[in-house]
N, C-alpha and C. Protein backbone atom coordinates (compact mmCIF):
# COMPACT_ATOMS: atom_id res chain seq x y z
N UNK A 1 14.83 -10.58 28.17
CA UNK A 1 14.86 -10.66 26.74
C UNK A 1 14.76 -9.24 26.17
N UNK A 2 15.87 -9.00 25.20
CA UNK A 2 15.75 -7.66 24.36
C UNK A 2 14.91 -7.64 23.40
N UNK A 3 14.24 -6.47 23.62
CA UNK A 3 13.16 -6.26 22.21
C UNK A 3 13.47 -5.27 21.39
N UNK A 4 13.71 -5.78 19.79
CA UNK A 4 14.05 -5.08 18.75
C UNK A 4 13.49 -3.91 18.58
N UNK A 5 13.78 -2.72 18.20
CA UNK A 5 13.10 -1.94 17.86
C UNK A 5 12.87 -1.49 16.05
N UNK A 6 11.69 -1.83 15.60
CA UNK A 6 11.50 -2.34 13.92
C UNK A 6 9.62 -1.37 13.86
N UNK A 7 10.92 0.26 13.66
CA UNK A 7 9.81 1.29 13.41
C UNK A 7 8.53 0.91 11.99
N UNK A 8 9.53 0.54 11.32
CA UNK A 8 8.83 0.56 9.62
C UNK A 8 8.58 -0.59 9.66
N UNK A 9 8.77 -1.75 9.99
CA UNK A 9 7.81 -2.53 10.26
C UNK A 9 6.36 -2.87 10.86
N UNK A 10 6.63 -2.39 11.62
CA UNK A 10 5.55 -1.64 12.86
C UNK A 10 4.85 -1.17 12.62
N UNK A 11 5.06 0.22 11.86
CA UNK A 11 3.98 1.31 10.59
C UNK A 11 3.10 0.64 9.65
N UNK A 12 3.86 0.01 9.20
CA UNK A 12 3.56 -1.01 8.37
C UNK A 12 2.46 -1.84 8.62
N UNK A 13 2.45 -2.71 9.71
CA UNK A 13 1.70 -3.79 10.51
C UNK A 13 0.29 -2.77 10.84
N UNK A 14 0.82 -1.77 11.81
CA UNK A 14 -0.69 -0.86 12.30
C UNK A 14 -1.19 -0.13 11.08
N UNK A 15 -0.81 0.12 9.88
CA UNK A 15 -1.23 0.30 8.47
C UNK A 15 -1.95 -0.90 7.93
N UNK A 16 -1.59 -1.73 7.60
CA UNK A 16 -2.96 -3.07 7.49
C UNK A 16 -3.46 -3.64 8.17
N UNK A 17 -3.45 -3.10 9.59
CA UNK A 17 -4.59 -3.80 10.96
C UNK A 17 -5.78 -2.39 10.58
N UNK A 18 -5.29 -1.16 10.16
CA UNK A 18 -6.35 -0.12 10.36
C UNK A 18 -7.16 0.09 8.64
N UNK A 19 -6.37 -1.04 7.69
CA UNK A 19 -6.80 -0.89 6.69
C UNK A 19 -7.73 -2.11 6.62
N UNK A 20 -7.47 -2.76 7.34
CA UNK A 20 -8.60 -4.60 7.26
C UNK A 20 -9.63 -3.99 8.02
N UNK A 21 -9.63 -3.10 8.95
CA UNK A 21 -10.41 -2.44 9.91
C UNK A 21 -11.54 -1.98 9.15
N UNK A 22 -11.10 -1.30 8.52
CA UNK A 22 -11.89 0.08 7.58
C UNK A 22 -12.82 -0.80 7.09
N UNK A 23 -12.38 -1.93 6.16
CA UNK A 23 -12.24 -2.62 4.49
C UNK A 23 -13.53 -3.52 5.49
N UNK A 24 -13.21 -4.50 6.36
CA UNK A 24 -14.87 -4.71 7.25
C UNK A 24 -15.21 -4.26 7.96
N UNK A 25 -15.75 -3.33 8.32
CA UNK A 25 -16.62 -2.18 8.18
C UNK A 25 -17.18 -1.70 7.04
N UNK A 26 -16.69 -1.58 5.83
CA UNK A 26 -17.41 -0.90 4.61
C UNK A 26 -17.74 -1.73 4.42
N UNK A 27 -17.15 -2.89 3.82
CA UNK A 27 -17.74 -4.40 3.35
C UNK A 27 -18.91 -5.32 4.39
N UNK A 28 -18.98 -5.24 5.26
CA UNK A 28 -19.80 -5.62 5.77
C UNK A 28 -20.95 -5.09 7.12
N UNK A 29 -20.04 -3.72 7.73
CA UNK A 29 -20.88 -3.12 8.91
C UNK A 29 -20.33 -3.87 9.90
N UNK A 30 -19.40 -4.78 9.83
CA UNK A 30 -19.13 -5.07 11.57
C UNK A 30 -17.63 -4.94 11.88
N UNK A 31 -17.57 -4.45 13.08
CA UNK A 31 -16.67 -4.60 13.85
C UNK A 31 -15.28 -4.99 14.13
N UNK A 32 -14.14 -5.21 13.96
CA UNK A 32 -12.82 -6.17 13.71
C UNK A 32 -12.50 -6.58 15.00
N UNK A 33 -13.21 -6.68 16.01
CA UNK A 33 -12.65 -7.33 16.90
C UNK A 33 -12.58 -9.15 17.02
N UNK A 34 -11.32 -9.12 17.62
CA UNK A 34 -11.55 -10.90 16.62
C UNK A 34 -11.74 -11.82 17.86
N UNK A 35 -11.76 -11.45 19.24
CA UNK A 35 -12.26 -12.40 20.23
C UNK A 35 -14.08 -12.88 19.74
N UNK A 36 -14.78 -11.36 18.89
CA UNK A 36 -15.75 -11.24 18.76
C UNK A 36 -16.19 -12.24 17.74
N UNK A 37 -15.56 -11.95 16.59
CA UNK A 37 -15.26 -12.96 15.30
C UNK A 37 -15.19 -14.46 15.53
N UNK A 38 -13.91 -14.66 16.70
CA UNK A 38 -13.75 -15.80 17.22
C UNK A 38 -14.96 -16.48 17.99
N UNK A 39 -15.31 -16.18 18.56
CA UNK A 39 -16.55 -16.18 19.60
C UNK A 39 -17.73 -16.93 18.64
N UNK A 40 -17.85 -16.09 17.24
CA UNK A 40 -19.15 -16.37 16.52
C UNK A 40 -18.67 -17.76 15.84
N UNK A 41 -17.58 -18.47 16.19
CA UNK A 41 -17.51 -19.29 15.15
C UNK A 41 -17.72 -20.65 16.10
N UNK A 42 -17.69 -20.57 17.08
CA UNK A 42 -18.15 -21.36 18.07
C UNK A 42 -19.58 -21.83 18.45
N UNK A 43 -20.24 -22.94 19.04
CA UNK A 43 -21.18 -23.14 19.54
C UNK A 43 -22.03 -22.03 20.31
N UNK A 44 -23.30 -21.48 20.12
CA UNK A 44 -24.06 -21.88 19.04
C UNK A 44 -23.89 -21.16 17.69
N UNK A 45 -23.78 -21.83 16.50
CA UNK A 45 -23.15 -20.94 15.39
C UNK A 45 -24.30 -19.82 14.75
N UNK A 46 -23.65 -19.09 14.34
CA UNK A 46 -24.00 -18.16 13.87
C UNK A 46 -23.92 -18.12 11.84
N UNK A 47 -25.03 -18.50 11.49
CA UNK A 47 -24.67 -19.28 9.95
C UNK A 47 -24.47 -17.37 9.09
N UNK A 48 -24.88 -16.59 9.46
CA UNK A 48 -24.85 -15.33 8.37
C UNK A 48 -23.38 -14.89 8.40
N UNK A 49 -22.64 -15.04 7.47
CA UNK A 49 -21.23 -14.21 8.14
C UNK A 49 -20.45 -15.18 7.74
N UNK A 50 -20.44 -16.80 8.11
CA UNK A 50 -19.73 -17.63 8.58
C UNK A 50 -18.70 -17.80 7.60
N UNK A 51 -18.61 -17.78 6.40
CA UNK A 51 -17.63 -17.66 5.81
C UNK A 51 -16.36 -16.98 5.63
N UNK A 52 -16.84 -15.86 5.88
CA UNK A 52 -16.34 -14.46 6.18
C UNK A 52 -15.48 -14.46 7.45
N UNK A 53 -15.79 -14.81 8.52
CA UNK A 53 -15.52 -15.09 9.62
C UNK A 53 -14.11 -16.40 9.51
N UNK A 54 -14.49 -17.10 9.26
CA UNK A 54 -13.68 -17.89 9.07
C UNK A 54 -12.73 -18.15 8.10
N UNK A 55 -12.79 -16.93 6.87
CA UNK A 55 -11.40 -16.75 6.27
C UNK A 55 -10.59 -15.59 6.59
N UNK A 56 -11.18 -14.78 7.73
CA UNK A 56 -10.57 -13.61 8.54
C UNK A 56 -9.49 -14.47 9.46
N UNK A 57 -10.39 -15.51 10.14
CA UNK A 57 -8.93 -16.40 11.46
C UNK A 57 -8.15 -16.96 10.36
N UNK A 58 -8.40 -17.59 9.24
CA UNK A 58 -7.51 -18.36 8.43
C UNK A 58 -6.38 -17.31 8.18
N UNK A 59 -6.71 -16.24 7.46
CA UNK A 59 -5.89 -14.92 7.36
C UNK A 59 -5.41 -14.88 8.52
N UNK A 60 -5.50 -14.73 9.58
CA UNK A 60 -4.37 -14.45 11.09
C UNK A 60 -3.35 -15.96 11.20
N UNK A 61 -3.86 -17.16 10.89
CA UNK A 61 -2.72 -18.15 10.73
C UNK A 61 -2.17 -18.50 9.81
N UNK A 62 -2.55 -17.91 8.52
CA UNK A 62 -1.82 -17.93 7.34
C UNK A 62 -0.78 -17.33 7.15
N UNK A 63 -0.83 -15.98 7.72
CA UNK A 63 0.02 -14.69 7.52
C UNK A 63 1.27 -14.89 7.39
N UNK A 64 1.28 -15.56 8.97
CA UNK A 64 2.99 -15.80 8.71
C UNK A 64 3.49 -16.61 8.01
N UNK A 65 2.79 -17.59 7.51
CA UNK A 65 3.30 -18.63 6.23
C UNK A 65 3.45 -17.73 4.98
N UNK A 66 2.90 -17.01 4.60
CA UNK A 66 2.87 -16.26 3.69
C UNK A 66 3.78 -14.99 3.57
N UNK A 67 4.08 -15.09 4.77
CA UNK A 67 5.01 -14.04 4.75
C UNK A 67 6.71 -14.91 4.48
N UNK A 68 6.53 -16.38 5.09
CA UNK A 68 7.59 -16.87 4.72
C UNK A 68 7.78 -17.12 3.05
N UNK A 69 6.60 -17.29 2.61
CA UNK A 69 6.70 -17.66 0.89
C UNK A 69 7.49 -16.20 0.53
N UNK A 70 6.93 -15.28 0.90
CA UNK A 70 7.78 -13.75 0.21
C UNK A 70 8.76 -13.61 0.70
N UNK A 71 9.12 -13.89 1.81
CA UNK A 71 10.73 -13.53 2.32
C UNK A 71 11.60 -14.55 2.32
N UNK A 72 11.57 -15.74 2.06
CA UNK A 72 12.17 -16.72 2.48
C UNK A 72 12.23 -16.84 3.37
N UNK A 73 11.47 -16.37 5.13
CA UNK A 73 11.54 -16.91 6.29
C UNK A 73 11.02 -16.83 6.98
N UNK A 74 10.47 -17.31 8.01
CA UNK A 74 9.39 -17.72 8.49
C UNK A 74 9.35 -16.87 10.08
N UNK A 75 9.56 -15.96 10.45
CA UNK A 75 9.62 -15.65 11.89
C UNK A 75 9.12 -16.33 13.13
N UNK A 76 10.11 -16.73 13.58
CA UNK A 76 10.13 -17.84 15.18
C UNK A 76 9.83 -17.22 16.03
N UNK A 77 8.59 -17.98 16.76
CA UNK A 77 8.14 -17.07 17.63
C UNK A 77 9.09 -17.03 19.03
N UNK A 78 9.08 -16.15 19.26
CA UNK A 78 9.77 -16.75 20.69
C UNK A 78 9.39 -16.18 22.18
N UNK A 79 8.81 -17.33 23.04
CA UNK A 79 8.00 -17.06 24.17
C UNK A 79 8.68 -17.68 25.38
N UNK A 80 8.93 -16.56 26.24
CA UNK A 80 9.67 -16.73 27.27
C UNK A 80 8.94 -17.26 28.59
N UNK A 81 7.73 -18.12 28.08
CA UNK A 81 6.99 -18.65 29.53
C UNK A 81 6.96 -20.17 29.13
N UNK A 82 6.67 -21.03 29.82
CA UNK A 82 5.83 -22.59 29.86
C UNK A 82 4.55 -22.35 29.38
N UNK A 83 4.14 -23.59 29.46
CA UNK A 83 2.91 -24.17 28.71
C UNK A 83 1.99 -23.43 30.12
N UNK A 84 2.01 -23.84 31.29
CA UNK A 84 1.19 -23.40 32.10
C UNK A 84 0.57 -22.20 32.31
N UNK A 85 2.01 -21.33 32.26
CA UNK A 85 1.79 -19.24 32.10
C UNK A 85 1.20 -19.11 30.97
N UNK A 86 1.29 -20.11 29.95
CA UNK A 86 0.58 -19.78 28.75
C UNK A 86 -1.09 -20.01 28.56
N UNK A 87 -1.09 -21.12 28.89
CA UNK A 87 -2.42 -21.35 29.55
C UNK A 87 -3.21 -20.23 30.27
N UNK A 88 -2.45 -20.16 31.85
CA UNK A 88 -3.42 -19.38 32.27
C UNK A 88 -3.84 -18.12 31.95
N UNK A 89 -2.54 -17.89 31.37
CA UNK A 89 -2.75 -16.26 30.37
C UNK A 89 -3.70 -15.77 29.51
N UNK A 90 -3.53 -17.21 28.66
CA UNK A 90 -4.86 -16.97 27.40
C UNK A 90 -6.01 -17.12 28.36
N UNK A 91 -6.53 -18.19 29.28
CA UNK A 91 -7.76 -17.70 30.12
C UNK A 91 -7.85 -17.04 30.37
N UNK A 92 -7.21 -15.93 31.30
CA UNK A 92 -7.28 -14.72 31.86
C UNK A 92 -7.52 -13.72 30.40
N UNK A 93 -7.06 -13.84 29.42
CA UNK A 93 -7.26 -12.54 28.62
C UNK A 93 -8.87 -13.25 27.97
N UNK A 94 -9.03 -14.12 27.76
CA UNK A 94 -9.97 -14.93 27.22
C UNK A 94 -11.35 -14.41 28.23
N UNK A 95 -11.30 -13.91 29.27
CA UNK A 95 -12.26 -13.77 30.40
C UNK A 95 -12.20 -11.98 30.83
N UNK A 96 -11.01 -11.72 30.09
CA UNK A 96 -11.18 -9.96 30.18
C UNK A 96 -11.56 -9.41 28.91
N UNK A 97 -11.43 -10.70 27.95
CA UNK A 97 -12.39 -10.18 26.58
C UNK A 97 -13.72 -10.66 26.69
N UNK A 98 -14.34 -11.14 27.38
CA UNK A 98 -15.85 -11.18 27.73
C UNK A 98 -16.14 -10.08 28.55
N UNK A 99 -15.36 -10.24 29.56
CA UNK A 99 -16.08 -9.49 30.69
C UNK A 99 -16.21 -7.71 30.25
N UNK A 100 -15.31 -7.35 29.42
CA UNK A 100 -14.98 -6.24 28.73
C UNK A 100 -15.87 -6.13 27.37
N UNK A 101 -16.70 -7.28 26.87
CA UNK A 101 -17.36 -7.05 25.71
C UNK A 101 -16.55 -6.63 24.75
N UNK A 102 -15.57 -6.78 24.31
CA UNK A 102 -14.54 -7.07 23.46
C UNK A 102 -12.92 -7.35 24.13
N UNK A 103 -12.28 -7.49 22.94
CA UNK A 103 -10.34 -7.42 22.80
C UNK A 103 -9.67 -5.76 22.42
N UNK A 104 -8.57 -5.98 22.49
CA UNK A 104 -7.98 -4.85 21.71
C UNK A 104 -7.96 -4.25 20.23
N UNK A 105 -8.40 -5.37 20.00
CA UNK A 105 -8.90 -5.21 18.21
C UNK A 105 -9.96 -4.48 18.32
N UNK A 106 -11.07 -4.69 18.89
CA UNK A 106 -12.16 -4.08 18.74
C UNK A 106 -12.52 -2.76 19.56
N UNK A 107 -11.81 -2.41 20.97
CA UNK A 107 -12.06 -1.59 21.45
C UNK A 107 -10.74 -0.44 21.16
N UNK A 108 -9.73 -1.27 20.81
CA UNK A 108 -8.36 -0.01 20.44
C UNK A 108 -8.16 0.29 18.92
N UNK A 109 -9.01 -0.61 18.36
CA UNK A 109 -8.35 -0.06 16.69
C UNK A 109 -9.54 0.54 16.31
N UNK A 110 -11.00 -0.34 16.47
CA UNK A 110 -11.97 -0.09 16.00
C UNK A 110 -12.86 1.88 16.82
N UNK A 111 -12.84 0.82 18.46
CA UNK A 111 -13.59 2.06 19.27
C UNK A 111 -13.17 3.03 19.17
N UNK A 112 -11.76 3.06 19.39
CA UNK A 112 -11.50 4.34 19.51
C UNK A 112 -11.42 5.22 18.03
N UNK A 113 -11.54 4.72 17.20
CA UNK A 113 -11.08 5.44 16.17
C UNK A 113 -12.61 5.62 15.66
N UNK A 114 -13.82 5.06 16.59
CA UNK A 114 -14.94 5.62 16.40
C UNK A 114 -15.48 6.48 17.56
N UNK A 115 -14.09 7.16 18.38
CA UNK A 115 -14.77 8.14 19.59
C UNK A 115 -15.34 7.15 20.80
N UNK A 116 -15.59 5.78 20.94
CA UNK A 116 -16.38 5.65 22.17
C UNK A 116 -15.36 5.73 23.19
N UNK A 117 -16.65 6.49 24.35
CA UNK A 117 -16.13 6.59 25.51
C UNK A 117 -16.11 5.14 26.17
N UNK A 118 -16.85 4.41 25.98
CA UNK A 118 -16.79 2.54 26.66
C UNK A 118 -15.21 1.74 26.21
N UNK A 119 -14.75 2.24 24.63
CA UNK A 119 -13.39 1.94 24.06
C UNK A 119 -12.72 2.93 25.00
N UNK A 120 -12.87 3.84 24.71
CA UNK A 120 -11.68 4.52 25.95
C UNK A 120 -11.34 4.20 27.59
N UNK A 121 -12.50 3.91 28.13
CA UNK A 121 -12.35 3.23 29.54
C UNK A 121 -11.58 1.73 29.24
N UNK A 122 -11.90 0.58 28.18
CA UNK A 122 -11.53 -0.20 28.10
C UNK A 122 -9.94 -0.65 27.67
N UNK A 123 -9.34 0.48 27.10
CA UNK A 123 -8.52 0.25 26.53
C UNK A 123 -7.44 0.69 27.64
N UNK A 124 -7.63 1.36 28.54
CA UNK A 124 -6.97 2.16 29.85
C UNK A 124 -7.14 1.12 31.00
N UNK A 125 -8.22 0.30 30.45
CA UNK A 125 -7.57 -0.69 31.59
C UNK A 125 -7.28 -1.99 31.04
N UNK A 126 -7.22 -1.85 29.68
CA UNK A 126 -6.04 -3.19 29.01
C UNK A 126 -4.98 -2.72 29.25
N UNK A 127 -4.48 -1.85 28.91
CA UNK A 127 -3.04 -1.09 28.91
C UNK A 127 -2.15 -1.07 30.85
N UNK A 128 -3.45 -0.55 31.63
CA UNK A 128 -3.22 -0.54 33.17
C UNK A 128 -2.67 -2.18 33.44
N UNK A 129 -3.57 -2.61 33.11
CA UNK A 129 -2.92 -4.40 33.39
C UNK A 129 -2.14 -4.38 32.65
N UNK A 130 -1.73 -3.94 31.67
CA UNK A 130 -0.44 -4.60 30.74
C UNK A 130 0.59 -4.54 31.34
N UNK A 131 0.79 -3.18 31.95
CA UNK A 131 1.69 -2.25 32.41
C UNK A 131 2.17 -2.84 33.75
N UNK A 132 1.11 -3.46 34.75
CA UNK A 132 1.04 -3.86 35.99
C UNK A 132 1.52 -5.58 35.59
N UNK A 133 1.35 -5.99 34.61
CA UNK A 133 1.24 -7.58 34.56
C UNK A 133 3.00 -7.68 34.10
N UNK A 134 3.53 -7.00 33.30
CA UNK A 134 4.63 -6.55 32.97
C UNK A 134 5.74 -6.48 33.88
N UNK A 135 5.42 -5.46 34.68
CA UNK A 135 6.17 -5.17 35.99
C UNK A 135 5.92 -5.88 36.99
N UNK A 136 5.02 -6.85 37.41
CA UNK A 136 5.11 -7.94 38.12
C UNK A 136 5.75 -9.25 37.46
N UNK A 137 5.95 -9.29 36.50
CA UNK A 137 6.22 -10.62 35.98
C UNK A 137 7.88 -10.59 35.98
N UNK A 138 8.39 -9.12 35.80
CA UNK A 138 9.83 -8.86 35.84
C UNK A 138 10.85 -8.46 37.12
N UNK A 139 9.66 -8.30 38.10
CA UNK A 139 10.23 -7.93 39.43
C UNK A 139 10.06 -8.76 40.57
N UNK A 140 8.81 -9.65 39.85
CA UNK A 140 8.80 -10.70 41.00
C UNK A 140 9.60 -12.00 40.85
């Protein structure tokens, strides 16, 4: 599968992931990582926040509806695996965002752009697997 290349779009996108970033953080002191976010909205709950929290995920499944109201269209996702690769995928990333104490949200937009050295190890070995999961998936 060919992947478009959509610079100003792109700019665009990492321009309001680093501006929602900022915006909680000032507004509230925490973090944007959203396995983290996600995490708190689950058993056992966490009542301080919870609102907040839960119109941040609404905002990540809204988006693209909303983006269809302004454009007239709705962007199709399109995923070149089964239900199964999909599955085990989200476990596997679901279990390297624990085991890692965050996602890429939190250790690549947030950490690093606050200097940690723990975001920098982490993000070098999201990227190492990306890179490796990538090239096995296309060569094997």
């Amino acid at each position: 599968m060919a992947t478009i290349f959509t610079p100003w779009a792109s700019l665009a996108g990492g321009a309001l992931i680093g501006l929602s970033a900022v915006l909680l953080m000032a507004v509230s002191g925490r973090i944007a990582g959203i396995s983290g976010i996600v995490a708190r909205l689950l058993p056992p709950f966490e009542r301080p926040g919870l609102a907040a929290r839960l119109a941040f995920v609404l905002g990540l499944v809204v988006a693209p509806f909303a983006l269809g109201l302004a454009t007239g269209t709705v962007p199709a996702p399109q995923i070149a695996a089964g239900p199964a690769l999909l599955v085990v995928a989200g476990l596997l990333v679901g279990f390297g965002a624990v085991w890692g104490h965050g996602c890429t949200s939190g250790h690549g937009v947030c950490g690093l752009a606050r200097l940690s050295p723990r975001s920098l190890v982490a993000v070098l070995v999201f990227m190492a697997t990306a890179i490796a999961t990538v090239f096995l998936m296309r060569h094997a």
